[in-house]
Protein backbone atom coordinates (compact mmCIF):
# COMPACT_ATOMS: atom_id res chain seq x y z
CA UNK A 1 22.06 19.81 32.45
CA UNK A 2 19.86 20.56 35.30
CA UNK A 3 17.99 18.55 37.42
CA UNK A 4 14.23 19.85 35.64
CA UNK A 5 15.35 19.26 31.90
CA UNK A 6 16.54 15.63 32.95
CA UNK A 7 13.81 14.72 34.64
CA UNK A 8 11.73 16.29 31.43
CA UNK A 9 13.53 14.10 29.20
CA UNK A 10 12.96 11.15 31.03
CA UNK A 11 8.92 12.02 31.68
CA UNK A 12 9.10 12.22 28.00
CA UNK A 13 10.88 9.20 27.14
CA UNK A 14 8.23 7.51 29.59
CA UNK A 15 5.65 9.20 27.62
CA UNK A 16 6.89 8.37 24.13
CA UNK A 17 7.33 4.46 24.95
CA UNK A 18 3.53 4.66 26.44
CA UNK A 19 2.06 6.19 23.67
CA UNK A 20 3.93 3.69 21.56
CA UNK A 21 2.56 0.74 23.40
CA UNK A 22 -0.87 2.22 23.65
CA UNK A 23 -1.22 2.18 20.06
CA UNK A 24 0.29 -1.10 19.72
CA UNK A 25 -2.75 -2.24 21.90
CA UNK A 26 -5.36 -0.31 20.46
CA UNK A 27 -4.61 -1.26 16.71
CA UNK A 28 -5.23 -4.77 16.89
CA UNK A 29 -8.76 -4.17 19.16
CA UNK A 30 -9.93 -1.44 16.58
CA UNK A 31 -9.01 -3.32 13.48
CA UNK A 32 -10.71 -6.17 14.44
CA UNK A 33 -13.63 -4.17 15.20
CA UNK A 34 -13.46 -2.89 12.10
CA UNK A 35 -13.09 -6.46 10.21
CA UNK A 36 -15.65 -7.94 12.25
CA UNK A 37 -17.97 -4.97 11.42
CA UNK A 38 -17.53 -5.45 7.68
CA UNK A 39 -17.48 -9.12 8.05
CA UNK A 40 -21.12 -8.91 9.79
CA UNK A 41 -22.65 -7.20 6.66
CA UNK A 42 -21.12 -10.37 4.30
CA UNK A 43 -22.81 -12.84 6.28
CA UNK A 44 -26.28 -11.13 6.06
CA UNK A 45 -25.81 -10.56 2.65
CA UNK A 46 -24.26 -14.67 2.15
CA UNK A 47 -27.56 -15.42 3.89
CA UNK A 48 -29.50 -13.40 1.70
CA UNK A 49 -28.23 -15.45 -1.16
CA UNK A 50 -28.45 -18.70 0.56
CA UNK A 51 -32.20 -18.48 1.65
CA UNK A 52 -33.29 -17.00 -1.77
CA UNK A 53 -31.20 -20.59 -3.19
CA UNK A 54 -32.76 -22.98 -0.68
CA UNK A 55 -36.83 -21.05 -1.25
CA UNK A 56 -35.97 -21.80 -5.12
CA UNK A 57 -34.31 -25.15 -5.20
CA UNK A 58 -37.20 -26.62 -2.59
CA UNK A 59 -40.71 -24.37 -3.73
CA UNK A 60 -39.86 -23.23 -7.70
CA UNK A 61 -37.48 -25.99 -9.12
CA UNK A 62 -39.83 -28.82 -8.69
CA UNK A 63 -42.80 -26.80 -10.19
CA UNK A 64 -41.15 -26.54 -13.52
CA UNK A 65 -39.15 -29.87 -13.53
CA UNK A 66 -41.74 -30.60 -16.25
CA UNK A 67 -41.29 -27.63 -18.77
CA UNK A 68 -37.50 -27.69 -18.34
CA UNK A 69 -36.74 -30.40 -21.21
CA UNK A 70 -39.12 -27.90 -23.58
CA UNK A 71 -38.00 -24.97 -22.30
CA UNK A 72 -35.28 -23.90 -20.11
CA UNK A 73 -36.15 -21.53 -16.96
CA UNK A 74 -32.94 -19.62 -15.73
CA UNK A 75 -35.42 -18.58 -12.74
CA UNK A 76 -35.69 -22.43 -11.58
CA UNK A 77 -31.91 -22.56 -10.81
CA UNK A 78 -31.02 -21.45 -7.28
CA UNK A 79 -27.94 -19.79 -8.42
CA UNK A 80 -30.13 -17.47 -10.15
CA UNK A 81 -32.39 -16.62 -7.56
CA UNK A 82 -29.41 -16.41 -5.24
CA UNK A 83 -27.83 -13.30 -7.67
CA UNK A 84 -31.06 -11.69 -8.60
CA UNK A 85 -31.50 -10.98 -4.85
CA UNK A 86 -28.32 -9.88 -4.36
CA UNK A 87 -28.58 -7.13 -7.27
CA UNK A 88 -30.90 -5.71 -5.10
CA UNK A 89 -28.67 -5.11 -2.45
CA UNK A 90 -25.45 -4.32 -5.11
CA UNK A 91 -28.34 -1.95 -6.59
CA UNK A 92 -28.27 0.53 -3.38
CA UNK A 93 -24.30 -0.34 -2.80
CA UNK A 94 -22.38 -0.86 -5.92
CA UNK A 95 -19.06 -2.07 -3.96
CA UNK A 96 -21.65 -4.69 -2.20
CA UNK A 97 -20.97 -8.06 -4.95
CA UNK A 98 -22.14 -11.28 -4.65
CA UNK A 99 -20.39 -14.14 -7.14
CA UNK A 100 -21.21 -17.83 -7.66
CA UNK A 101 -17.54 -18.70 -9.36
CA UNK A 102 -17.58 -22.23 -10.60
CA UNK A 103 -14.47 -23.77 -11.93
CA UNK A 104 -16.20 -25.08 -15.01
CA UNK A 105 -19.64 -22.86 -15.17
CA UNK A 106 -22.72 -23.55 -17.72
CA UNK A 107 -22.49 -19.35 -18.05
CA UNK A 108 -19.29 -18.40 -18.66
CA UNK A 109 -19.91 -15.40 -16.56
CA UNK A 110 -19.33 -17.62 -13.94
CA UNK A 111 -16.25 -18.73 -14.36
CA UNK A 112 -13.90 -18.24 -11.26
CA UNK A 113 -11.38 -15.62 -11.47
CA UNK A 114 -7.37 -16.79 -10.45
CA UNK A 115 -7.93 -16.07 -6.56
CA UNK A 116 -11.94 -17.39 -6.60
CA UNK A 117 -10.24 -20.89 -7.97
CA UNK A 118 -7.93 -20.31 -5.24
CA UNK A 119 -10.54 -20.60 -2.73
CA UNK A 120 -12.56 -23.24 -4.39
CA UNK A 121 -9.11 -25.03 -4.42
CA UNK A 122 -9.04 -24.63 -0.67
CA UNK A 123 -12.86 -25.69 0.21
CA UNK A 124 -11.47 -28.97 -2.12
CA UNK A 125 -8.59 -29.87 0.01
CA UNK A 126 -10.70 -29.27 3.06
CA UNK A 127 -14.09 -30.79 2.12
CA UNK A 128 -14.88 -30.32 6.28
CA UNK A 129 -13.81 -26.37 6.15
CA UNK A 130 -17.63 -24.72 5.76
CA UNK A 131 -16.28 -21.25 5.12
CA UNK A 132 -13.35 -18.94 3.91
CA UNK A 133 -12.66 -15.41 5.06
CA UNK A 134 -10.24 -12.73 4.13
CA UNK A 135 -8.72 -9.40 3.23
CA UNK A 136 -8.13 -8.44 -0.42
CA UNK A 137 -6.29 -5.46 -1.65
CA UNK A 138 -7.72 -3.70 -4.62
CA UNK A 139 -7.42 -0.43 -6.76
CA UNK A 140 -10.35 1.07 -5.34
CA UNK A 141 -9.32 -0.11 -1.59
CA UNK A 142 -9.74 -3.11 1.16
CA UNK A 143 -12.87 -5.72 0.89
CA UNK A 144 -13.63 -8.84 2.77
CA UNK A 145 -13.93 -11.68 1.03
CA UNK A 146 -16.57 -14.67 2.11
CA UNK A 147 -16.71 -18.00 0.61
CA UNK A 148 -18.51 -20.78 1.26
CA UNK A 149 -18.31 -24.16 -0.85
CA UNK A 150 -21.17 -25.37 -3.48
CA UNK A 151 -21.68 -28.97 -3.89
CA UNK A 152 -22.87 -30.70 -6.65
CA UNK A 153 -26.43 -32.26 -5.24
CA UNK A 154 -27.39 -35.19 -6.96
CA UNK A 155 -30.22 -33.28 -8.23
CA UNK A 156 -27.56 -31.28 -10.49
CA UNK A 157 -26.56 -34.69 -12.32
CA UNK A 158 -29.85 -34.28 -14.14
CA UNK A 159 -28.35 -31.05 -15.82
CA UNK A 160 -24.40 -31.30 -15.09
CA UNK A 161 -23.58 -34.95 -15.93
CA UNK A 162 -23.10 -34.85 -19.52
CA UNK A 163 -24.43 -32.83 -22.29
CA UNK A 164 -26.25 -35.58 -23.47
CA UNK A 165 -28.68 -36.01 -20.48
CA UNK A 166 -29.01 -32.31 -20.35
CA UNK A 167 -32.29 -30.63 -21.07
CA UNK A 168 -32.03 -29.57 -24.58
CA UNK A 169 -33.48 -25.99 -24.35
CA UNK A 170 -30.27 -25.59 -21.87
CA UNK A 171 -27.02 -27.00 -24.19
CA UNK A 172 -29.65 -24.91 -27.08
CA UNK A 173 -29.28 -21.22 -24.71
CA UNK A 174 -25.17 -22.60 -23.27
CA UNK A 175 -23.82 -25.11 -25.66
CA UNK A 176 -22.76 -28.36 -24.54
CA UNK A 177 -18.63 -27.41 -23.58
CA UNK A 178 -19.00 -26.19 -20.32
CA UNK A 179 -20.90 -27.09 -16.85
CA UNK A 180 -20.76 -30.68 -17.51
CA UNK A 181 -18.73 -33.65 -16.07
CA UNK A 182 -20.03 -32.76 -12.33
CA UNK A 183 -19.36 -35.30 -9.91
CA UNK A 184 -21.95 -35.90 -6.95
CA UNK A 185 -20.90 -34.16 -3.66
CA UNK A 186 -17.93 -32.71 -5.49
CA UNK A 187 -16.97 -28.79 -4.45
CA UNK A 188 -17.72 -27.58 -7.99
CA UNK A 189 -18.21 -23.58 -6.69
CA UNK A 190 -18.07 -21.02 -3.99
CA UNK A 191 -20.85 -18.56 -2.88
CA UNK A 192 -18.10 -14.91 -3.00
CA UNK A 193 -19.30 -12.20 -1.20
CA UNK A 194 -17.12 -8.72 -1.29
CA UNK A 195 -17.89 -6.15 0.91
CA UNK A 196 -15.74 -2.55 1.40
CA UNK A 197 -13.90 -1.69 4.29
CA UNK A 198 -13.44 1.56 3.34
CA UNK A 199 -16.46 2.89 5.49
CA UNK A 200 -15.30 0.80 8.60
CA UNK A 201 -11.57 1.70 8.54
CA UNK A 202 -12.58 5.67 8.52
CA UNK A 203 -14.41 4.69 11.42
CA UNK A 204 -11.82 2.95 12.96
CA UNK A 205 -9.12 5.67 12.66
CA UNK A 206 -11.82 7.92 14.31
CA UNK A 207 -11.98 5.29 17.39
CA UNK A 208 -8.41 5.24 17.51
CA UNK A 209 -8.25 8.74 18.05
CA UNK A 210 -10.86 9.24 20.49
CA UNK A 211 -8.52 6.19 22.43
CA UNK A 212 -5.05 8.27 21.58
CA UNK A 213 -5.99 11.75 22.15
CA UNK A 214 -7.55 11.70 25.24
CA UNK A 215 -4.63 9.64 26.71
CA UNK A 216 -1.88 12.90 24.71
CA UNK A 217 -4.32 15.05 26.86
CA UNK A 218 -4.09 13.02 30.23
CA UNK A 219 0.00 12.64 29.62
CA UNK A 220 0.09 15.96 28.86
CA UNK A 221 -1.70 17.65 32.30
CA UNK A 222 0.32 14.67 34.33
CA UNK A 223 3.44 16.65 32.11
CA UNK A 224 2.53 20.16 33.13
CA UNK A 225 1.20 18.87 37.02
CA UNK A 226 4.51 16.99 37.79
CA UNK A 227 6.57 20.22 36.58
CA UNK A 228 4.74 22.35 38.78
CA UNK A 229 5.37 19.42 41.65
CA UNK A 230 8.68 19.57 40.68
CA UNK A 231 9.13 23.12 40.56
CA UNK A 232 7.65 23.90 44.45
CA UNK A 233 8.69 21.30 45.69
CA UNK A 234 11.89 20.46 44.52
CA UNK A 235 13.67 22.78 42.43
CA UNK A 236 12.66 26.07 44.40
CA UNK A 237 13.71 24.92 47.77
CA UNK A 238 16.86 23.51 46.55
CA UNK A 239 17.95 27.08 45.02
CA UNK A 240 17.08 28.70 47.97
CA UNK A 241 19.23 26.32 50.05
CA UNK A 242 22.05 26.80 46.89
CA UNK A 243 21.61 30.51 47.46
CA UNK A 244 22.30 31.17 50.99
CA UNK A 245 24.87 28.45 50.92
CA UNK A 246 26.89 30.36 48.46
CA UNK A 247 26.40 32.92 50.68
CA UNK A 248 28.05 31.54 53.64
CA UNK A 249 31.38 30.00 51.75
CA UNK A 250 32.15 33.63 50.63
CA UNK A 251 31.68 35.12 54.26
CA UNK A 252 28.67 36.82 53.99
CA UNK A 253 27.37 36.21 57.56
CA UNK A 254 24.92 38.49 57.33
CA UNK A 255 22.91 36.45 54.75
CA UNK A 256 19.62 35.84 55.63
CA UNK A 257 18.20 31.94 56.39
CA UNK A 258 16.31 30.26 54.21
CA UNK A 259 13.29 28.49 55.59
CA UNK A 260 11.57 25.91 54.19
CA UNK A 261 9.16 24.43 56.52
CA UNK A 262 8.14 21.02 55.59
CA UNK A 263 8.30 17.85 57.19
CA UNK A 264 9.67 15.72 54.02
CA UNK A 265 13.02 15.27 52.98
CA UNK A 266 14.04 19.02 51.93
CA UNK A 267 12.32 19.89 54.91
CA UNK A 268 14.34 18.05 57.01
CA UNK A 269 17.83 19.70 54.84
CA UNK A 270 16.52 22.94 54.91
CA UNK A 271 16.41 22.64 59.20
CA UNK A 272 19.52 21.09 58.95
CA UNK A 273 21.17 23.71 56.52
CA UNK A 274 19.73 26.51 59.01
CA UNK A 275 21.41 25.31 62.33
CA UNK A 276 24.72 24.35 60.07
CA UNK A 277 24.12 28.49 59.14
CA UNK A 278 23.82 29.51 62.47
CA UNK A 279 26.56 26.98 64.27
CA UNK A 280 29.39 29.01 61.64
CA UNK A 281 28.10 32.42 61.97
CA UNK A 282 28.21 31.49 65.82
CA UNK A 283 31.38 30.50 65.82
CA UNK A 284 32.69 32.66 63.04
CA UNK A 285 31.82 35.84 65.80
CA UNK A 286 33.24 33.81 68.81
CA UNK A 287 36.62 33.67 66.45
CA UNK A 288 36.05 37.73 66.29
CA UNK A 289 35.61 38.33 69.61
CA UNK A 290 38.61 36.18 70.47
């Protein structure tokens, strides 16, 4: 194996670990690009919800305290508001969902799904931890998941303690089995926002290649540049020196010198190869003439 084709293979073993550990640096910074991209859009929409459930709980609740016991107002709970003004949102992006999952719900829509109790299981064990994020894997591809913990006010004890106390047009419209019991300052829900990746992680694969590609390009120019090095000013003057050194062992004295005039190593052989040329033609004529 010549000199070239193992220098080649070790350029490209070079390049094949650095490429390697180039991606290995640039998929963690573009994923969590990505992430936080995605994870941006759930907050705005989580404070979407939260602002339409504090306008309703402090401006429209206490205007219709008084008609509640004759007839209930879904619009006077916050965790209505909250979902109406997230349909508007889910409207223009379907994948875009907001949830209020309850463990035990008045609605039974509401109910928490396996991994939503999960999470309000979490917030429960943590009462300090103010919110929950993280990756899910569906069907229809990646979301991030956003949760933050609902806690029954005491102001839900007038609907949530027991059936009993509840405002009848409400156990009339849910029945009086579910969304009671509450406990004051208990984590009885979580505010679930999902939002796709999808869109970010196309754009992510398109930042990692504008990060991989041009750095193949660059490896591939320093490839082709340090051939050419190689091959002027290496591998050339080293056949040449090969060449007339054959030359001379078989007796050719009439070979002609190679010159290679440089002042770096094979430079400094090639001069040196040239007066070893001329010292044994020299003295292969004085042997001759003797």
């Amino acid at each position: 194996m010549g000199i070239r084709a193992k220098f080649n293979l070790m350029v490209l073993a070079v390049a094949i670990v650095g490429v390697g550990l180039f991606v290995l640096a640039a998929n963690p910074l573009v994923d969590g690009v990505a992430r936080d991209e995605v994870l941006q859009s759930a907050r705005i929409m989580m404070e979407s919800a939260s602002g339409a459930r504090k306008y309703t709980s402090e401006q429209i609740t206490p205007l219709l305290n008084d008609r509640i016991e004759h007839q209930f107002y879904p619009q006077a709970v916050s965790a209505y508001a909250a979902k109406r003004s997230a349909d508007v949102i889910h409207s223009k992006n379907p994948e875009f969902t907001y949830r209020e999952a309850a463990l035990n719900p008045t609605n039974p829509q509401d109910r928490a799904s396996d991994w939503e109790a999960d999470i309000i299981e979490q917030f429960r064990a943590s009462p300090s931890k103010e919110e929950i994020s993280l990756v899910r894997s569906t069907p229809t591809g990646r979301f991030i998941v956003l949760s933050r913990p609902i806690a029954a006010k005491p102001a839900c004890m007038e609907c949530h303690s027991t059936a009993a106390s509840a405002p009848a047009s409400m156990v009339e419209i849910y029945g009086d089995k579910n969304g009671f019991g509450w406990k004051p300052n208990d984590i009885i829900a979580a505010q679930v926002v999902s939002v796709p990746m999808n869109a970010s992680l196309i754009r992510a694969e398109h930042i990692r290649r504008l990060f991989v590609v041009p750095f193949g390009a660059f490896l591939v120019m320093l490839f082709i540049a340090i051939n050419l090095l190689l091959h002027f000013v290496v591998i050339r003057p080293i056949e040449g020196i090969t060449t007339a050194a054959e030359a001379v062992s078989l007796g050719d004295l009439d070979a002609p010198e190679y010159v290679y005039e440089s002042s770096d190593e094979l430079g400094r052989l090639s001069s040196s190869f040239t007066r070893m040329h001329r010292s044994i033609i020299q003295a292969f004529r004085m042997l001759g003439q003797g």
